[in-house]
PDB file of N, CA and C in Angstrom:
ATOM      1  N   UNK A   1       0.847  -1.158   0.000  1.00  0.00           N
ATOM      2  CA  UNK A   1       0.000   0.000   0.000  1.00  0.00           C
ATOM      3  C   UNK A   1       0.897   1.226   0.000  1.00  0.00           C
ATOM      4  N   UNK A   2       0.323   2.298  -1.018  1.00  0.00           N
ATOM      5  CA  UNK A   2       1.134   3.653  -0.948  1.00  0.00           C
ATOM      6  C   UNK A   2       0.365   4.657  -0.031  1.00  0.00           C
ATOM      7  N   UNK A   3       0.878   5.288   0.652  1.00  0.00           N
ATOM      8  CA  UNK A   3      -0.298   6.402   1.207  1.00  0.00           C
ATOM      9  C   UNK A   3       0.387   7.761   0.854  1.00  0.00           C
ATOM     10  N   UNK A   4      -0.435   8.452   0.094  1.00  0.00           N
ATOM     11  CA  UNK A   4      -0.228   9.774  -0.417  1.00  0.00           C
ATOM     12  C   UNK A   4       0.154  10.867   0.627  1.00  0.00           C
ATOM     13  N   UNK A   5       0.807  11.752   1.423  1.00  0.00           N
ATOM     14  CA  UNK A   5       0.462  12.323   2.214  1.00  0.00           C
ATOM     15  C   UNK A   5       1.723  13.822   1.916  1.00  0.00           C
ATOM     16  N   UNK A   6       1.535  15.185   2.639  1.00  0.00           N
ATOM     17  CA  UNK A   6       1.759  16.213   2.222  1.00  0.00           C
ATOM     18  C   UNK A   6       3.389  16.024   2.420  1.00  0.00           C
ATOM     19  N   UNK A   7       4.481  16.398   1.218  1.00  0.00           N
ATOM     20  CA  UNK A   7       5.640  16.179   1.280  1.00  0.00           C
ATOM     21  C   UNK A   7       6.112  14.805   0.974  1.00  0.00           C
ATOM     22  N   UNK A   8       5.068  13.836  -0.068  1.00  0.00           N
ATOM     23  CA  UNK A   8       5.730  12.347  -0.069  1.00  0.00           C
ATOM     24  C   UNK A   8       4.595  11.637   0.102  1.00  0.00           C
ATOM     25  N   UNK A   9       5.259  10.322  -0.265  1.00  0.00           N
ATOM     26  CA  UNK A   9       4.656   9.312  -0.075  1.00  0.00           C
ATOM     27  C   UNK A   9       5.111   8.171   0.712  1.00  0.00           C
ATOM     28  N   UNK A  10       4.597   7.324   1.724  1.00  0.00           N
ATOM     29  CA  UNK A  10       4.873   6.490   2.306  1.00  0.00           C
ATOM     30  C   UNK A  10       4.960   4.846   1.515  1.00  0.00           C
ATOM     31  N   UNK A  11       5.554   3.849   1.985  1.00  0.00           N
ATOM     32  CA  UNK A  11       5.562   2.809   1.087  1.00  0.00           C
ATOM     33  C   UNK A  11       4.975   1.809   2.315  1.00  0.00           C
ATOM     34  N   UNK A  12       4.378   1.268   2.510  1.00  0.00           N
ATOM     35  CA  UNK A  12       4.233  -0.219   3.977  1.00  0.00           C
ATOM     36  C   UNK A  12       3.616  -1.311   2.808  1.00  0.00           C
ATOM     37  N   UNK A  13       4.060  -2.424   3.920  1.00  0.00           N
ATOM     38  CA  UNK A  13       3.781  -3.745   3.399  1.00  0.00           C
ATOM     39  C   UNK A  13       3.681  -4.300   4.182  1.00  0.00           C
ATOM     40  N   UNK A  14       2.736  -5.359   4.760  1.00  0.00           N
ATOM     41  CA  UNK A  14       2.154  -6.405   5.721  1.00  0.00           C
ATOM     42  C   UNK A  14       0.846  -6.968   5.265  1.00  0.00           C
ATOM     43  N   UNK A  15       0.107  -7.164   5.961  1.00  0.00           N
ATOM     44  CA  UNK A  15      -1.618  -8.151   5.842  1.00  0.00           C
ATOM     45  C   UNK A  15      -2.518  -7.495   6.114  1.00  0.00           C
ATOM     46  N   UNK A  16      -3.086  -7.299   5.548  1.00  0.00           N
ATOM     47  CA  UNK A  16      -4.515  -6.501   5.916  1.00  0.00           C
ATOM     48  C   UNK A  16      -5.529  -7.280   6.367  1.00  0.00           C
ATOM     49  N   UNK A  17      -6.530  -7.499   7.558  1.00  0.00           N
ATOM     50  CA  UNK A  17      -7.266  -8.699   8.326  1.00  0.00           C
ATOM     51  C   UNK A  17      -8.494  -8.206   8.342  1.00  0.00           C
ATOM     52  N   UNK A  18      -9.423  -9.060   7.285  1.00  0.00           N
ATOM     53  CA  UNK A  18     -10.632  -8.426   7.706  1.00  0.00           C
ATOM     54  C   UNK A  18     -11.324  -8.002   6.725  1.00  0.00           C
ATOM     55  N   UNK A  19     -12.675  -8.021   6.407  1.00  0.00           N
ATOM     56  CA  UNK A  19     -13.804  -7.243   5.357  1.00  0.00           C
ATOM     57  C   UNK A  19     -14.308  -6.739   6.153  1.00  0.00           C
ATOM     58  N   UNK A  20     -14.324  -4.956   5.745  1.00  0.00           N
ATOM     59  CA  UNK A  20     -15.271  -4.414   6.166  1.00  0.00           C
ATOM     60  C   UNK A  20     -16.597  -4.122   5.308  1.00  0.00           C
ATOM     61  N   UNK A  21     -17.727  -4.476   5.681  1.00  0.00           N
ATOM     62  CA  UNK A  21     -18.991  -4.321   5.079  1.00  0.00           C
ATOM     63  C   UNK A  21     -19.731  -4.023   6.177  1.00  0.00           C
ATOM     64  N   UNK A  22     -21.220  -3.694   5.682  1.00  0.00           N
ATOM     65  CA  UNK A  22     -22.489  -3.203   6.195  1.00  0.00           C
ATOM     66  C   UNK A  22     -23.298  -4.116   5.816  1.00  0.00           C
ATOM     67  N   UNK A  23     -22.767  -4.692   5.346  1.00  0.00           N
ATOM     68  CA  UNK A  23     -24.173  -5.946   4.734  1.00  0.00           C
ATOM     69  C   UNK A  23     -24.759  -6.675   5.827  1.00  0.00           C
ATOM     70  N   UNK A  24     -22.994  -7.634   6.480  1.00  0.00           N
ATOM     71  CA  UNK A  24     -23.278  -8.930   7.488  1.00  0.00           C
ATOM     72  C   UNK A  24     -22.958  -8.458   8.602  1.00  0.00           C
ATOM     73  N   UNK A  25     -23.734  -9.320   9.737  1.00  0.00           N
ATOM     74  CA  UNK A  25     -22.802  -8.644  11.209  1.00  0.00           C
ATOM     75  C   UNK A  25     -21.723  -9.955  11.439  1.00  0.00           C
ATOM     76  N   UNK A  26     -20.677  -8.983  11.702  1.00  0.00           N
ATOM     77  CA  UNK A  26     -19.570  -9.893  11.949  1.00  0.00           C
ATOM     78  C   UNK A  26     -18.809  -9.358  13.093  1.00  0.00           C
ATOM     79  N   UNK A  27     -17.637 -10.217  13.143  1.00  0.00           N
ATOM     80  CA  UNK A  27     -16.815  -9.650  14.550  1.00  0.00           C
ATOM     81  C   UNK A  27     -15.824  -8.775  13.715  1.00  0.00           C
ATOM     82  N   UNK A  28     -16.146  -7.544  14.106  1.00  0.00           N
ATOM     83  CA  UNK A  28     -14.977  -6.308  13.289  1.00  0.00           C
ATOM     84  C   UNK A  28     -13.628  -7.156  13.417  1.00  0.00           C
ATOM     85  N   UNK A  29     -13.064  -6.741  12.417  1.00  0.00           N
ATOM     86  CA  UNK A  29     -11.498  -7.093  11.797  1.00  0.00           C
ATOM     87  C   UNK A  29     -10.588  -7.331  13.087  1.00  0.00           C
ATOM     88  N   UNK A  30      -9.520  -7.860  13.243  1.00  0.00           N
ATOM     89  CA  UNK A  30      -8.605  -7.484  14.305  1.00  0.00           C
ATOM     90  C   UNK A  30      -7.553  -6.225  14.158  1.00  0.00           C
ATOM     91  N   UNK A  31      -7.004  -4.996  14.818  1.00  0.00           N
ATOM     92  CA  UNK A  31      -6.109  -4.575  14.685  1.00  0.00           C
ATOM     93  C   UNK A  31      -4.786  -5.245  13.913  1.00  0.00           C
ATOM     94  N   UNK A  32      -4.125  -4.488  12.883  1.00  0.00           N
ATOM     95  CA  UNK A  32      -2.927  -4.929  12.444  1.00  0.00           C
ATOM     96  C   UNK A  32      -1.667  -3.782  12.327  1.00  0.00           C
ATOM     97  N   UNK A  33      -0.939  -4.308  11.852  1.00  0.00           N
ATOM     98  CA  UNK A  33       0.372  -3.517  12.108  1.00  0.00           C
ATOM     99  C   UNK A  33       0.961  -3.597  10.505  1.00  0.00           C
ATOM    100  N   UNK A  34       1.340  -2.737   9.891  1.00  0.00           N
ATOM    101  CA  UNK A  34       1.938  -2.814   8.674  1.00  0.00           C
ATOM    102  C   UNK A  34       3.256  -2.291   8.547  1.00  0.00           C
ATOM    103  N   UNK A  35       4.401  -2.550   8.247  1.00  0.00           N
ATOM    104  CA  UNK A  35       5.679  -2.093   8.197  1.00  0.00           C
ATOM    105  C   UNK A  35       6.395  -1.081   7.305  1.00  0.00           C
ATOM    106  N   UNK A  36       6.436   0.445   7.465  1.00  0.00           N
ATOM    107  CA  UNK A  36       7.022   1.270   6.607  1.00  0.00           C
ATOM    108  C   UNK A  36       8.348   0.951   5.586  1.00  0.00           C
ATOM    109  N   UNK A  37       8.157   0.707   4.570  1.00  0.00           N
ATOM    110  CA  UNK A  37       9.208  -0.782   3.653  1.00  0.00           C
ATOM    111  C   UNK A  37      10.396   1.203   2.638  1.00  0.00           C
ATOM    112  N   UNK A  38       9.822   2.280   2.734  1.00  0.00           N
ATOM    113  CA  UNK A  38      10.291   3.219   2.339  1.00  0.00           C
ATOM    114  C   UNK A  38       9.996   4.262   1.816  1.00  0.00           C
ATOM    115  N   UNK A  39       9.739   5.288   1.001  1.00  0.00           N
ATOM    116  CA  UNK A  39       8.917   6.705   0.913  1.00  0.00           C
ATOM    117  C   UNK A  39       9.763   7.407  -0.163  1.00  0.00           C
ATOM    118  N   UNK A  40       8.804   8.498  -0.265  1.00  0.00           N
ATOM    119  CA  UNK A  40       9.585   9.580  -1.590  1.00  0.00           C
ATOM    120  C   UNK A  40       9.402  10.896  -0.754  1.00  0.00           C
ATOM    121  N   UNK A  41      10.242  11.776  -1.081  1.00  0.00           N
ATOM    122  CA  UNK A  41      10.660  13.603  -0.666  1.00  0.00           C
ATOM    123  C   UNK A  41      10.747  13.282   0.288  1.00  0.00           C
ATOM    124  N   UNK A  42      10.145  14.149   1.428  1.00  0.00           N
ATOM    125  CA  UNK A  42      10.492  14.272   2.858  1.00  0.00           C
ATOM    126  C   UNK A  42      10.431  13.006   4.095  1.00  0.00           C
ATOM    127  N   UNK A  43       9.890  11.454   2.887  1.00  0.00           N
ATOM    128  CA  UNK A  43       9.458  10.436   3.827  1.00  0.00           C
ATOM    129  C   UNK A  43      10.842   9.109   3.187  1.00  0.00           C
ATOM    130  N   UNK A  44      11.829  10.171   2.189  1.00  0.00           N
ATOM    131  CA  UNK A  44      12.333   8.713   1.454  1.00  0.00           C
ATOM    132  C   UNK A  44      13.563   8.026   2.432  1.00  0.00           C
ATOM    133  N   UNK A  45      13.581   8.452   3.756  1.00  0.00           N
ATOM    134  CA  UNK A  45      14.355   7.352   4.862  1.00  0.00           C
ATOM    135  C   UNK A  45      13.952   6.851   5.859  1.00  0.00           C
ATOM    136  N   UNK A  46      12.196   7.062   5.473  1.00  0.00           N
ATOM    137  CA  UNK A  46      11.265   6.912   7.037  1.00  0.00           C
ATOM    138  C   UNK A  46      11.407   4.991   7.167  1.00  0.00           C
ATOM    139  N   UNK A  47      11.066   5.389   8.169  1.00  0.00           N
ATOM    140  CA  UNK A  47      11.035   3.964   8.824  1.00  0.00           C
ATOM    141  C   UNK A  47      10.329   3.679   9.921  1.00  0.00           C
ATOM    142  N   UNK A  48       9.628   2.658  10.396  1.00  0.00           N
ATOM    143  CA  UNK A  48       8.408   2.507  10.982  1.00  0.00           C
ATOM    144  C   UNK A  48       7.313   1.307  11.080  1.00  0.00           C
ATOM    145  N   UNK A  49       5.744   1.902  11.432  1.00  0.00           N
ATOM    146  CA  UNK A  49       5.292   1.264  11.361  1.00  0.00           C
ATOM    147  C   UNK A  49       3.978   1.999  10.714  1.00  0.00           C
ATOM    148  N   UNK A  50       2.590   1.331  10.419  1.00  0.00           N
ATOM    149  CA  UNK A  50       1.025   1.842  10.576  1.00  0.00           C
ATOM    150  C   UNK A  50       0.301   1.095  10.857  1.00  0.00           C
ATOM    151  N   UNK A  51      -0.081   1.377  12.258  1.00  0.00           N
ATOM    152  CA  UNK A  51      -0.925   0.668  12.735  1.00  0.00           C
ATOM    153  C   UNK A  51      -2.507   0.763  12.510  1.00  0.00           C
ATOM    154  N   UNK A  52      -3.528   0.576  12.632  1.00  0.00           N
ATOM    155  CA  UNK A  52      -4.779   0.167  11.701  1.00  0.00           C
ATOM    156  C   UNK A  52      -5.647  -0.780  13.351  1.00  0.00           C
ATOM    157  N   UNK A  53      -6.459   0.114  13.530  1.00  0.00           N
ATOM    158  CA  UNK A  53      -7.566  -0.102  14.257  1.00  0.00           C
ATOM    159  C   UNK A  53      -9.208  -0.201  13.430  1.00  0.00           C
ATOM    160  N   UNK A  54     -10.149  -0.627  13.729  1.00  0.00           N
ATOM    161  CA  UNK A  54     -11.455  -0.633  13.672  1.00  0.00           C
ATOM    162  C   UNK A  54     -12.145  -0.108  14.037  1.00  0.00           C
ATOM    163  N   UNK A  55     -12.715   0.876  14.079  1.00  0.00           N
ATOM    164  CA  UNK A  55     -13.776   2.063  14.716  1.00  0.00           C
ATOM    165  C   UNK A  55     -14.929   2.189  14.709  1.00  0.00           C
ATOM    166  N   UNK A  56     -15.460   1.350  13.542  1.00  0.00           N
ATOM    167  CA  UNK A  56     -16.765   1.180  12.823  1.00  0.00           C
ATOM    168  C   UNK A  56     -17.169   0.623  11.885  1.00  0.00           C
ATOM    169  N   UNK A  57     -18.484  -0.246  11.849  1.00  0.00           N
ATOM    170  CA  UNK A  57     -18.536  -0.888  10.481  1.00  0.00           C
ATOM    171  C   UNK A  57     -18.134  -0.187   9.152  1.00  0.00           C
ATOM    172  N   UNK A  58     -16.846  -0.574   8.205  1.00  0.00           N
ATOM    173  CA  UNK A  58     -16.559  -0.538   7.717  1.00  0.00           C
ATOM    174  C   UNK A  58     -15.390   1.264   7.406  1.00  0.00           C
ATOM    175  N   UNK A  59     -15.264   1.456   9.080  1.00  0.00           N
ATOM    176  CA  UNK A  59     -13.985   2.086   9.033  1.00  0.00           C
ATOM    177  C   UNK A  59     -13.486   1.630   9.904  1.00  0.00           C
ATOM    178  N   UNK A  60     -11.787   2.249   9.810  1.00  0.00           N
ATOM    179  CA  UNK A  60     -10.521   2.015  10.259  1.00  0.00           C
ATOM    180  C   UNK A  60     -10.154   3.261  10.410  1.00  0.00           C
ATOM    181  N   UNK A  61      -9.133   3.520  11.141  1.00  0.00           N
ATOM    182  CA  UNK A  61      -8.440   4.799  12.123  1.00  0.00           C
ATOM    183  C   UNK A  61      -6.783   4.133  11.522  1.00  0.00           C
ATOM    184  N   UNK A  62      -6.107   4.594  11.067  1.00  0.00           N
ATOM    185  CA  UNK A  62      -4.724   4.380  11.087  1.00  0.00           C
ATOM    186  C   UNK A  62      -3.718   5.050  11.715  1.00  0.00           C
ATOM    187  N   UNK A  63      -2.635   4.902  12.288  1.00  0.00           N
ATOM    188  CA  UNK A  63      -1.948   5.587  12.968  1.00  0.00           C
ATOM    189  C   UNK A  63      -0.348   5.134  12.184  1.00  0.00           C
ATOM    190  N   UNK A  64       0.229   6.344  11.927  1.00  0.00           N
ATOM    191  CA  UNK A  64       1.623   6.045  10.925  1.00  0.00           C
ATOM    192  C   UNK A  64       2.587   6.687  12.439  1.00  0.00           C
ATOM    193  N   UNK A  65       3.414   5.685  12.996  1.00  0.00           N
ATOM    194  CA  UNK A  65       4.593   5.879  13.661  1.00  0.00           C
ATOM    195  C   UNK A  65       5.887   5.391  12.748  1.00  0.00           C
ATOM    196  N   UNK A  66       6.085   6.851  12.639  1.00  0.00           N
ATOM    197  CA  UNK A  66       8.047   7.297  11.664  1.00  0.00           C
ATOM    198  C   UNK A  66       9.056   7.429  12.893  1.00  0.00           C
ATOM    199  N   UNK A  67       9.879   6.578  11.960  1.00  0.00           N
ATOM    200  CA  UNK A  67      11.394   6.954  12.410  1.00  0.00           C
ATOM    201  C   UNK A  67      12.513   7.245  11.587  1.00  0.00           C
ATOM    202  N   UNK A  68      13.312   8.238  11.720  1.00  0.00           N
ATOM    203  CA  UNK A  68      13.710   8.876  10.717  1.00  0.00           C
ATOM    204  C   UNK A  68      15.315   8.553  11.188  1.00  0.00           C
TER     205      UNK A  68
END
């Protein structure tokens, strides 16, 4: 996954767990963790993680922790 963001782009790679829909009731997704793999302009030595919570049928809250 790329995530677009102001000054660059982020690069992560890991598993994504989970369908989110409105259709079925299910047990929301589990939290996952995805690994910052590298970036362009101001993100091209980041390093890290994004973590990815469940908030609601069929959203997620992400949280990008950089290390530079």
């Amino acid at each position: 996954m790329t995530y677009k963001l102001p000054g660059g782009q982020l690069s992560v790679q890991g598993m994504v767990f989970g369908i989110l829909t409105g259709d079925l009731p299910t047990i929301p997704p589990p939290s996952f963790d995805n690994a910052i793999t590298g970036g362009t302009g101001d993100f091209r030595e980041a390093r890290g993680q994004v973590h990815a919570d469940t908030i609601g049928t069929g959203k997620r809250r992400f949280t990008i922790d950089l290390h530079r």
